[in-house]
C-alpha atoms as a PDB file:
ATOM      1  CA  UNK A   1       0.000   0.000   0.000  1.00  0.00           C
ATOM      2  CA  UNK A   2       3.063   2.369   0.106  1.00  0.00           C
ATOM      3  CA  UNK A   3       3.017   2.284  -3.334  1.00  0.00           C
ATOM      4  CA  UNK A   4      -0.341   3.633  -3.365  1.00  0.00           C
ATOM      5  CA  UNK A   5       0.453   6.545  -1.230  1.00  0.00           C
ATOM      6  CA  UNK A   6       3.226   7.688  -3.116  1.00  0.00           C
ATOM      7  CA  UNK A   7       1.376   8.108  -6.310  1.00  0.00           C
ATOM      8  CA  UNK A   8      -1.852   9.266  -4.520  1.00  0.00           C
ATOM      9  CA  UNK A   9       1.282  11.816  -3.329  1.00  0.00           C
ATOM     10  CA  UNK A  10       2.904  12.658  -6.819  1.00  0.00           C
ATOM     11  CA  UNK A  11      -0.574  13.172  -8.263  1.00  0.00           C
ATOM     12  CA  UNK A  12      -1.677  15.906  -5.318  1.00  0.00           C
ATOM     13  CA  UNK A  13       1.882  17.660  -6.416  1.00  0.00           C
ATOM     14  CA  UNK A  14       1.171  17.072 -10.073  1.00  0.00           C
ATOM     15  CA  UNK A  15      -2.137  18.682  -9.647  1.00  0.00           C
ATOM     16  CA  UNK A  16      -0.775  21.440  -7.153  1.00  0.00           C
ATOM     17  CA  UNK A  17       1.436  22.177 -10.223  1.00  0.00           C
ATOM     18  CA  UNK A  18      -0.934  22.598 -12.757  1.00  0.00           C
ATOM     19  CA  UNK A  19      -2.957  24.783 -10.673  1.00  0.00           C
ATOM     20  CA  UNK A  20       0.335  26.996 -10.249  1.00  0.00           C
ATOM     21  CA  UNK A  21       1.007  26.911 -13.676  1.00  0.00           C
ATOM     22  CA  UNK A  22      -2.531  28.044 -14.772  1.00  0.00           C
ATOM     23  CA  UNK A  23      -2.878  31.227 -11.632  1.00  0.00           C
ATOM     24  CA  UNK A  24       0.663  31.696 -13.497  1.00  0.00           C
ATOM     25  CA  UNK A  25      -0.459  32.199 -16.887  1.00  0.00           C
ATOM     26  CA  UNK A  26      -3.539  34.400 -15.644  1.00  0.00           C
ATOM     27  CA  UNK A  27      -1.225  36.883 -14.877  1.00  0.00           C
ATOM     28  CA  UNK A  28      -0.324  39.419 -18.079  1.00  0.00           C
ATOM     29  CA  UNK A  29       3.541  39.832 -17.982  1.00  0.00           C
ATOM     30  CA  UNK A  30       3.687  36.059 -16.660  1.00  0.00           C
ATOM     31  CA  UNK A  31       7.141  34.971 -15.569  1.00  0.00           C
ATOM     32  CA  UNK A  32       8.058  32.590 -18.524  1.00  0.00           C
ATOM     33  CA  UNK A  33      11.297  31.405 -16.423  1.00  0.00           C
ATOM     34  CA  UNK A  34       9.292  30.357 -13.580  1.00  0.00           C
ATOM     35  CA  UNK A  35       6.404  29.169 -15.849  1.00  0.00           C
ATOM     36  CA  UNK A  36       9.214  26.735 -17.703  1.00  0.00           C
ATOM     37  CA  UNK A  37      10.347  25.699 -14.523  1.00  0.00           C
ATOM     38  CA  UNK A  38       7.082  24.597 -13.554  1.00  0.00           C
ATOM     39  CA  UNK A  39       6.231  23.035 -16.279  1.00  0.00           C
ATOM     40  CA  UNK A  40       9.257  21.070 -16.220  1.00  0.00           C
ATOM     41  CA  UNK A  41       8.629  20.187 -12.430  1.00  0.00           C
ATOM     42  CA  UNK A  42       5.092  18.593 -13.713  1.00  0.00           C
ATOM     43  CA  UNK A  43       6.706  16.899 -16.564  1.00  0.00           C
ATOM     44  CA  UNK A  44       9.152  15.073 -13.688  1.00  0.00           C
ATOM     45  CA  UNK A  45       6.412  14.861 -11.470  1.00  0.00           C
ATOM     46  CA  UNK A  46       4.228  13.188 -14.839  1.00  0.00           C
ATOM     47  CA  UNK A  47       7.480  10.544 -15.460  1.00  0.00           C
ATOM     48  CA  UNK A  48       7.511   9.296 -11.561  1.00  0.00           C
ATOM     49  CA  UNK A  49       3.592   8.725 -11.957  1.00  0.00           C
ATOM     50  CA  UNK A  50       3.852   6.586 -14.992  1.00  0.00           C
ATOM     51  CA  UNK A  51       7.185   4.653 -13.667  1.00  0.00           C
ATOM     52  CA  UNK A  52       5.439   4.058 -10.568  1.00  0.00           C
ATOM     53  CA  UNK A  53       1.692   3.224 -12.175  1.00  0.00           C
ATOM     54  CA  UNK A  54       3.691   0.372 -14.431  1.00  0.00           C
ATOM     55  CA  UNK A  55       4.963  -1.272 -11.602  1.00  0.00           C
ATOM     56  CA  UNK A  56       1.526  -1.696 -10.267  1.00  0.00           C
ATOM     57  CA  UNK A  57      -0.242  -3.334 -13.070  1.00  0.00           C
END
């Protein structure tokens, strides 16, 4: 079931990021540094799901 907890985790902080990203881009004169680096933090996050979700089924 620890295996289940971690991705219930990573998908809370993949979601947390999205919702970053998106108050991010609401703003006119968005940073695009910090928008790039959260997009590449959800792109890890994404990559640790999938890695993790394989080894379940």
């Amino acid at each position: 079931m620890a295996l289940d907890a971690r991705i219930r985790e990573l998908g809370s902080r993949h979601q947390s990021l999205e919702q970053a990203i998106q108050e991010e881009l609401r703003h006119p004169g968005h940073d695009d540094i910090k928008l790039k680096e959260l997009k590449r933090q959800k792109l890890k996050l994404k990559e640790q799901l999938e890695a993790l979700r394989g080894n379940v089924h």
